[in-house]
N, C-alpha and C. Protein backbone atom coordinates (compact mmCIF):
# COMPACT_ATOMS: atom_id res chain seq x y z
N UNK A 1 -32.61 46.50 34.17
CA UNK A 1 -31.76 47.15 33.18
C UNK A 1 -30.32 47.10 33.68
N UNK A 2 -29.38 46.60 32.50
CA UNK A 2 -27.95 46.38 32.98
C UNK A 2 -27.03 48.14 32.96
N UNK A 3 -25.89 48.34 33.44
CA UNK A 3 -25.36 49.24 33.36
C UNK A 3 -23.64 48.78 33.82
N UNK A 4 -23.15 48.03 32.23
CA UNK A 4 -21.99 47.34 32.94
C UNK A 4 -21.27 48.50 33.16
N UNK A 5 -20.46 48.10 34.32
CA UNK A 5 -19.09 49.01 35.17
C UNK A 5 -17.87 49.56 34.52
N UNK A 6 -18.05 48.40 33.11
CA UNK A 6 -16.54 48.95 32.36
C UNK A 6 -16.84 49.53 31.15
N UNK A 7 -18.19 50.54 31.12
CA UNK A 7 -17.97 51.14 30.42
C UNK A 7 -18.40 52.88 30.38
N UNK A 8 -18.08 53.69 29.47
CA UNK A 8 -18.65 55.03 29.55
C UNK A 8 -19.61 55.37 29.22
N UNK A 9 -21.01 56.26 29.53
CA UNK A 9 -21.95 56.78 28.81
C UNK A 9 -21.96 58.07 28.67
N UNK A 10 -22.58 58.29 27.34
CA UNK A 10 -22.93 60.33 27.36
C UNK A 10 -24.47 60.45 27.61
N UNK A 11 -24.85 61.60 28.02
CA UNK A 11 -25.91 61.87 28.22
C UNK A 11 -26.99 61.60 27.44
N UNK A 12 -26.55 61.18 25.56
CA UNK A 12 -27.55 60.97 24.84
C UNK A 12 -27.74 59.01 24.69
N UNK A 13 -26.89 58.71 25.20
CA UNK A 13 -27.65 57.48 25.72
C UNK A 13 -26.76 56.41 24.37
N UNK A 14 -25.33 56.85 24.27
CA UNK A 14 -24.44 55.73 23.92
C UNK A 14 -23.18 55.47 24.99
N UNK A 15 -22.62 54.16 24.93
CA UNK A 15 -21.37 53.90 25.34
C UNK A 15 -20.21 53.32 24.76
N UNK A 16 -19.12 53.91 25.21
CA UNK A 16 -17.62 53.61 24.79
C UNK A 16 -17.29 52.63 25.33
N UNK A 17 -16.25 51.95 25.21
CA UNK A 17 -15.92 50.72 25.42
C UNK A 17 -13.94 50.38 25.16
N UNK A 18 -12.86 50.73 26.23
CA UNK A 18 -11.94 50.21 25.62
C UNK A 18 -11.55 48.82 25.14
N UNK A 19 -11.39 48.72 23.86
CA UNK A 19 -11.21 47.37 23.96
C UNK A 19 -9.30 46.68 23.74
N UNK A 20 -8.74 48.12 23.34
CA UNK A 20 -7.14 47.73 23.19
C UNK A 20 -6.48 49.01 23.09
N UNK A 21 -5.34 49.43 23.34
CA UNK A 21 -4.79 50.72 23.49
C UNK A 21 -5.86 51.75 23.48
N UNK A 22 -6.12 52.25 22.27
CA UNK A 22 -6.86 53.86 22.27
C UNK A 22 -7.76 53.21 21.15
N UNK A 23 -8.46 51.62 20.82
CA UNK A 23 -9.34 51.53 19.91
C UNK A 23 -10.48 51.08 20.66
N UNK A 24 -11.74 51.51 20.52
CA UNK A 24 -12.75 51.15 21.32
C UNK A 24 -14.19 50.91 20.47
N UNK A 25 -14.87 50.27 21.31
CA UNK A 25 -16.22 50.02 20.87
C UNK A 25 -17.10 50.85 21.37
N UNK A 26 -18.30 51.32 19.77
CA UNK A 26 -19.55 52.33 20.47
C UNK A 26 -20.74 51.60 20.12
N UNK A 27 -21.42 52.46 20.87
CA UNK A 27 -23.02 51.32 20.70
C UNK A 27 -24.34 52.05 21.34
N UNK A 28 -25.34 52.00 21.19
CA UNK A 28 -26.24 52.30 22.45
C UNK A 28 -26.92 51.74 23.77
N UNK A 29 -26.92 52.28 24.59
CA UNK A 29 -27.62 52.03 25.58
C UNK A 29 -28.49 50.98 25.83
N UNK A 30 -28.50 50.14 27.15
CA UNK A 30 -30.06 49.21 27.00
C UNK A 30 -31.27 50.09 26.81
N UNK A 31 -30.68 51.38 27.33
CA UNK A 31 -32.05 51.99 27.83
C UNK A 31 -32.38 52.59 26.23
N UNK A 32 -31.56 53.32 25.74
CA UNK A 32 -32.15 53.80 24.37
C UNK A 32 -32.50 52.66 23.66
N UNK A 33 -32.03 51.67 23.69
CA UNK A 33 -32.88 50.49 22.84
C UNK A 33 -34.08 50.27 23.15
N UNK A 34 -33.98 50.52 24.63
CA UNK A 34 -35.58 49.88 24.94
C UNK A 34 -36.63 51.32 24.66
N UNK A 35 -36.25 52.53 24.50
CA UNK A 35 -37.25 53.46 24.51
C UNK A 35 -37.34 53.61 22.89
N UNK A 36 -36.16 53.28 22.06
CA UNK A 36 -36.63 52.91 20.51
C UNK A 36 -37.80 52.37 19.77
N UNK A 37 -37.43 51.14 20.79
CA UNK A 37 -38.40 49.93 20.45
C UNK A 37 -37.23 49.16 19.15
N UNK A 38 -38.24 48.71 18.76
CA UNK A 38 -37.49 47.28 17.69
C UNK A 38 -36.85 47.78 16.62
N UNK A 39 -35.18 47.86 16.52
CA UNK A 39 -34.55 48.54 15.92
C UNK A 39 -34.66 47.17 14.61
N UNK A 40 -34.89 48.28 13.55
CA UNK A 40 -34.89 47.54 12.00
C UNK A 40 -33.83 48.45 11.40
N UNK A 41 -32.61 48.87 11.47
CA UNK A 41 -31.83 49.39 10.55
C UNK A 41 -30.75 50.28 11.17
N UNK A 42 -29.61 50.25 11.40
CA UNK A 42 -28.62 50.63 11.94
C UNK A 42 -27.57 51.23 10.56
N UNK A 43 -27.66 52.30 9.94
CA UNK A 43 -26.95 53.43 8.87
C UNK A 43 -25.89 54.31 9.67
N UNK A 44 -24.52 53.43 9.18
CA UNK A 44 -22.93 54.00 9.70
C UNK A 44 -22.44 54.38 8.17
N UNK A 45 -22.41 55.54 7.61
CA UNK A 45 -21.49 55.43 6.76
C UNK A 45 -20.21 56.34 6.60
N UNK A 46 -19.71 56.43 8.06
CA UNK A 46 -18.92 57.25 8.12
C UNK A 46 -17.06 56.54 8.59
N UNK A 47 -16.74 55.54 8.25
CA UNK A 47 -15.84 54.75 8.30
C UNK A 47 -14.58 55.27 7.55
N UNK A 48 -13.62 55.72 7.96
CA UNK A 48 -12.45 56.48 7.61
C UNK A 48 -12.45 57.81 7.95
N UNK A 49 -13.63 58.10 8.66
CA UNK A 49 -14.10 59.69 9.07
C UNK A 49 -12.94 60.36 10.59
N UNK A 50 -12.68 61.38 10.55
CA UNK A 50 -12.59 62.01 11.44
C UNK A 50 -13.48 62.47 12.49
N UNK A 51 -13.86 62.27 12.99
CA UNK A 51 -15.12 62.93 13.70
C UNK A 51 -14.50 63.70 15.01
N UNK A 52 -15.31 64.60 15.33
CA UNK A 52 -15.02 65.44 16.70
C UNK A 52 -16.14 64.74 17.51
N UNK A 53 -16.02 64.95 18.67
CA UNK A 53 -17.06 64.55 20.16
C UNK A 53 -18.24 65.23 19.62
N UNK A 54 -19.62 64.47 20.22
CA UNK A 54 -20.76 64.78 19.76
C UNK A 54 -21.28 65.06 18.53
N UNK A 55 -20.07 64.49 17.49
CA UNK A 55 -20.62 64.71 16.01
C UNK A 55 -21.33 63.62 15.50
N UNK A 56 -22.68 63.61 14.31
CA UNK A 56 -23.01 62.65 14.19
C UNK A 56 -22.23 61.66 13.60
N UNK A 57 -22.47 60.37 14.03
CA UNK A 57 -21.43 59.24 12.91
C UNK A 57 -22.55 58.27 12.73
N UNK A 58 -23.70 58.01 12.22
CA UNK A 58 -24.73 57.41 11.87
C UNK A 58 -25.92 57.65 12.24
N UNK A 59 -26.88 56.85 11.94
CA UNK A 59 -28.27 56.66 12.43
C UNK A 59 -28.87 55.46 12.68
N UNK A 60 -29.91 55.24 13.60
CA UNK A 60 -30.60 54.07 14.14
C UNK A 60 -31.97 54.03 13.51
N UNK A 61 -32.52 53.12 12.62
CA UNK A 61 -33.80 53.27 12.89
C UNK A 61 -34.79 52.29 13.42
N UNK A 62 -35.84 52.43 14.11
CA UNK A 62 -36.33 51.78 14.68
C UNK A 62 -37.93 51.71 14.09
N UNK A 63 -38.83 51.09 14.69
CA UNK A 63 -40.50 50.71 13.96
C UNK A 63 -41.20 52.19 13.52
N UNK A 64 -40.80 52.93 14.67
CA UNK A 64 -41.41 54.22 14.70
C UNK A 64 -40.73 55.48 14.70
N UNK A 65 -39.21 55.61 14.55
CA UNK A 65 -38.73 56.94 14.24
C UNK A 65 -37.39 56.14 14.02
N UNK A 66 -36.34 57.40 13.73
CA UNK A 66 -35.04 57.11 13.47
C UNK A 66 -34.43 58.09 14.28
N UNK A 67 -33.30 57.67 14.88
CA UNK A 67 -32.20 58.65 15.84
C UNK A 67 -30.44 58.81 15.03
N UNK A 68 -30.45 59.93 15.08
CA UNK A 68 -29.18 60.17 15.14
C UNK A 68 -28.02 59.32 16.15
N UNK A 69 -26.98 58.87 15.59
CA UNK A 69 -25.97 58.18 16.70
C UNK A 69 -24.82 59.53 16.98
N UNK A 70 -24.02 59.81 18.24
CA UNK A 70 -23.40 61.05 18.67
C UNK A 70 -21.95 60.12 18.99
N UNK A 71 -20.98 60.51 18.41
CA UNK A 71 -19.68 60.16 18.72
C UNK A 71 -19.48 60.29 20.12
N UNK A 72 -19.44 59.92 21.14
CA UNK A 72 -19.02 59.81 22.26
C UNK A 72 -17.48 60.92 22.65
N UNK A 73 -16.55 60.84 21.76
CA UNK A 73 -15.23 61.70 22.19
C UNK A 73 -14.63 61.91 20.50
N UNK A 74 -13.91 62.68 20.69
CA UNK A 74 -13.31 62.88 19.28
C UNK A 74 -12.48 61.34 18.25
N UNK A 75 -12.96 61.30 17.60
CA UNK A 75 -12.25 60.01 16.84
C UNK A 75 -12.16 59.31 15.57
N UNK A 76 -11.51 58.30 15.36
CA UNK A 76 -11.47 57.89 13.76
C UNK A 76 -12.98 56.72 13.47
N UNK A 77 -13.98 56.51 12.73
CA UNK A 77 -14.53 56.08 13.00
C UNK A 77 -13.28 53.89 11.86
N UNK A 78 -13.45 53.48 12.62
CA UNK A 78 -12.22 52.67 11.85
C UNK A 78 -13.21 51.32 11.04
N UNK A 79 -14.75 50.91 11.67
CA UNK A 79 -14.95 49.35 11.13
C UNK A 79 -16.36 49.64 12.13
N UNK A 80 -17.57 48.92 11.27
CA UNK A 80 -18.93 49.71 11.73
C UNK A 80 -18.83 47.85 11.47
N UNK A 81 -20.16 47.49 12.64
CA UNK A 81 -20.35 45.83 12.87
C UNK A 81 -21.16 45.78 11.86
N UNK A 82 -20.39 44.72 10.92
CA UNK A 82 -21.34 43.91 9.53
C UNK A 82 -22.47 43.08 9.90
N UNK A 83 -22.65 42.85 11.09
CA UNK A 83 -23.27 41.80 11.25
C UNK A 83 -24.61 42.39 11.50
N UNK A 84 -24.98 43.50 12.08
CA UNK A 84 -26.16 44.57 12.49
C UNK A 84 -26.47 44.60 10.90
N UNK A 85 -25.78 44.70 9.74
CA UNK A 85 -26.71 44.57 8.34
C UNK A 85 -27.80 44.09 7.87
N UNK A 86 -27.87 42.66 8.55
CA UNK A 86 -28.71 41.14 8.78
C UNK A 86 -29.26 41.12 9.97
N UNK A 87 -28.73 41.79 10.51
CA UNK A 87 -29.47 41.16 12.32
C UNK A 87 -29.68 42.73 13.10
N UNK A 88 -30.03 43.70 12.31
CA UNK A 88 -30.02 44.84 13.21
C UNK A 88 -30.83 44.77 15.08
N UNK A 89 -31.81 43.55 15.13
CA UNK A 89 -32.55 43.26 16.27
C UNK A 89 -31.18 43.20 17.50
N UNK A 90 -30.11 43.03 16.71
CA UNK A 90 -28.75 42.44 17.66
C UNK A 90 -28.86 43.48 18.71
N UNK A 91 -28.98 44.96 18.37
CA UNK A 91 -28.73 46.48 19.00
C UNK A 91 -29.97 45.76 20.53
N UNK A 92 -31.56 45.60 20.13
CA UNK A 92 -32.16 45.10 20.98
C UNK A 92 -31.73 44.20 22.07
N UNK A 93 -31.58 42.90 21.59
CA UNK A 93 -31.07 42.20 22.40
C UNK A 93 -29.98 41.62 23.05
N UNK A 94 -28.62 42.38 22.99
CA UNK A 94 -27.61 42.48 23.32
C UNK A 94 -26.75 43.55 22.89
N UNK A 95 -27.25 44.96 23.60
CA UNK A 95 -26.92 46.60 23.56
C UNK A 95 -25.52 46.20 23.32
N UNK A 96 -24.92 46.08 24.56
CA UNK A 96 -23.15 45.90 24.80
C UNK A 96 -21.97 45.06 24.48
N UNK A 97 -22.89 43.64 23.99
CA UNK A 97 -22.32 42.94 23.54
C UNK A 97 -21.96 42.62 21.82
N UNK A 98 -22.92 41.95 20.82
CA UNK A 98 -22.95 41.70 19.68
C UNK A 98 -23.61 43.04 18.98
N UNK A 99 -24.47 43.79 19.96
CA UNK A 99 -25.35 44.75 19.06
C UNK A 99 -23.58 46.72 19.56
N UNK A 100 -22.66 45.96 19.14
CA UNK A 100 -21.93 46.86 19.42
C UNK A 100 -22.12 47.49 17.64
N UNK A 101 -21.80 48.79 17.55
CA UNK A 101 -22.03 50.00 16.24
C UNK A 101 -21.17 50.21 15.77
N UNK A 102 -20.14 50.33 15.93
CA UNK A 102 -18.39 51.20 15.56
C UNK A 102 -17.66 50.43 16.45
N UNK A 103 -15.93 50.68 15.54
CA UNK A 103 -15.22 50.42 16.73
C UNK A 103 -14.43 51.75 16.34
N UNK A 104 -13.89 52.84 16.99
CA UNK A 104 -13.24 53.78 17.09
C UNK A 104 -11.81 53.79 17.12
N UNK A 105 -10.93 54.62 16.27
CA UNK A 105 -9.68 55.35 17.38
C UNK A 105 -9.92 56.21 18.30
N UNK A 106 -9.43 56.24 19.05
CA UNK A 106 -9.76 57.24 19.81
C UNK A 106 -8.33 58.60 19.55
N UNK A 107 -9.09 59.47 19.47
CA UNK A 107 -8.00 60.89 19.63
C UNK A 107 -7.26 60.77 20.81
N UNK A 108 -7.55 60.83 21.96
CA UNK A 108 -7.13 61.18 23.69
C UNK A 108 -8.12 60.63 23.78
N UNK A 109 -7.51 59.18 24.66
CA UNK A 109 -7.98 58.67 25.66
C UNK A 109 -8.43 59.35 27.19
N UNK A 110 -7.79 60.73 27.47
CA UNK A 110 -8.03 61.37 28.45
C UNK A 110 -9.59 61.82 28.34
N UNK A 111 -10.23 62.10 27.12
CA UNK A 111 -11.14 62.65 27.20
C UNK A 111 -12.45 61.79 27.52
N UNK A 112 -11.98 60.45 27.52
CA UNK A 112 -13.00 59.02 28.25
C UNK A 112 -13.42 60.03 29.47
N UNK A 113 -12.26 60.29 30.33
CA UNK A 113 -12.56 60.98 31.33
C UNK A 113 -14.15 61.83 32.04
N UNK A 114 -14.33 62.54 30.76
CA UNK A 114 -15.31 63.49 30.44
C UNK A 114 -16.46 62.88 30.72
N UNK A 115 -16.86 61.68 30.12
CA UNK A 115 -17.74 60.95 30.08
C UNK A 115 -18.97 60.37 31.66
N UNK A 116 -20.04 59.97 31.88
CA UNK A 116 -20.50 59.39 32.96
C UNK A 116 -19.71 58.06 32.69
N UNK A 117 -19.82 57.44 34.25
CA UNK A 117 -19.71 56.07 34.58
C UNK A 117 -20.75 55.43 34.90
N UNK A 118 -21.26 54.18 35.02
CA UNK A 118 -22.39 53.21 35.20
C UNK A 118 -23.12 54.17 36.16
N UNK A 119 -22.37 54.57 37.30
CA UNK A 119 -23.21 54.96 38.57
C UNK A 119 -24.22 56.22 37.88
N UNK A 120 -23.37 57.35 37.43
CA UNK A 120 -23.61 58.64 36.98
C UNK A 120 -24.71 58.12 35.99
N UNK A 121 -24.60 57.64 34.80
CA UNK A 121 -25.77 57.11 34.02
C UNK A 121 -26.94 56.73 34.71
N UNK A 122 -26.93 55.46 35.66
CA UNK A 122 -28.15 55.25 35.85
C UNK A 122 -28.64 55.99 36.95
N UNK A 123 -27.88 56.97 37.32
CA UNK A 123 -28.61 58.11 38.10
C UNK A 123 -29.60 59.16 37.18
N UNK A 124 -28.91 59.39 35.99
CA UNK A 124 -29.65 60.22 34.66
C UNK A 124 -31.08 59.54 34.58
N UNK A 125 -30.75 57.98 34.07
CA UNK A 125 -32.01 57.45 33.44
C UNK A 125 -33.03 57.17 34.49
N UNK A 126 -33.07 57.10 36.17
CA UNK A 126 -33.73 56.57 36.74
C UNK A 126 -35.09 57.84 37.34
């Protein structure tokens, strides 16, 4: 199980991602993908939203249940990946990369802070 270095996790098992000033990418976990199982349906419809930290901004569903997705830090939700429409398996087989969920503003970047790092995460999941 991967746990890249450049990015943040929360305890419920998504990560942030800067990708340019204060706009970032969210997504879930290898590990929540893999305890999902075979995600068939990824529901964002919160795009122009305000959201506060830990608020919901979608849902995942998978063969056998559906999860709530948790905003990572307070933010705008700005452009949810079109491509998970057609290919929701993407979340499976490439968590961090193509199977990315949102891309965010971020409110304060300070509050990344808050967040675990690779180490802190896979100390949680292990």
């Amino acid at each position: 199980m991967s746990f890249p270095p450049d990015l943040k996790y929360t305890k419920d098992h998504e990560w942030v991602k800067i990708v340019e000033g204060n706009i970032a990418l969210v997504g879930i976990t290898e590990f929540a993908q893999s305890e999902l199982g075979d995600i068939v349906y990824v529901d964002i419809n919160s795009v122009g939203n305000d959201l506060s930290a830990d608020e919901v901004f979608g849902t995942v569903e998978a063969v056998k249940t559906v999860s709530d997705l948790f905003l990572p830090v307070a933010a705008k939700i700005v452009e949810v990946n079109g491509e998970l429409e057609n290919e929701p398996e993407l979340v499976n087989t490439d968590p961090y990369g193509k199977g990315w969920m949102a891309k965010i503003e971020v409110a304060n970047i300070g509050d990344l802070g808050g967040l675990l790092d690779a180490d802190a995460y896979k100390s949680l999941v292990s």
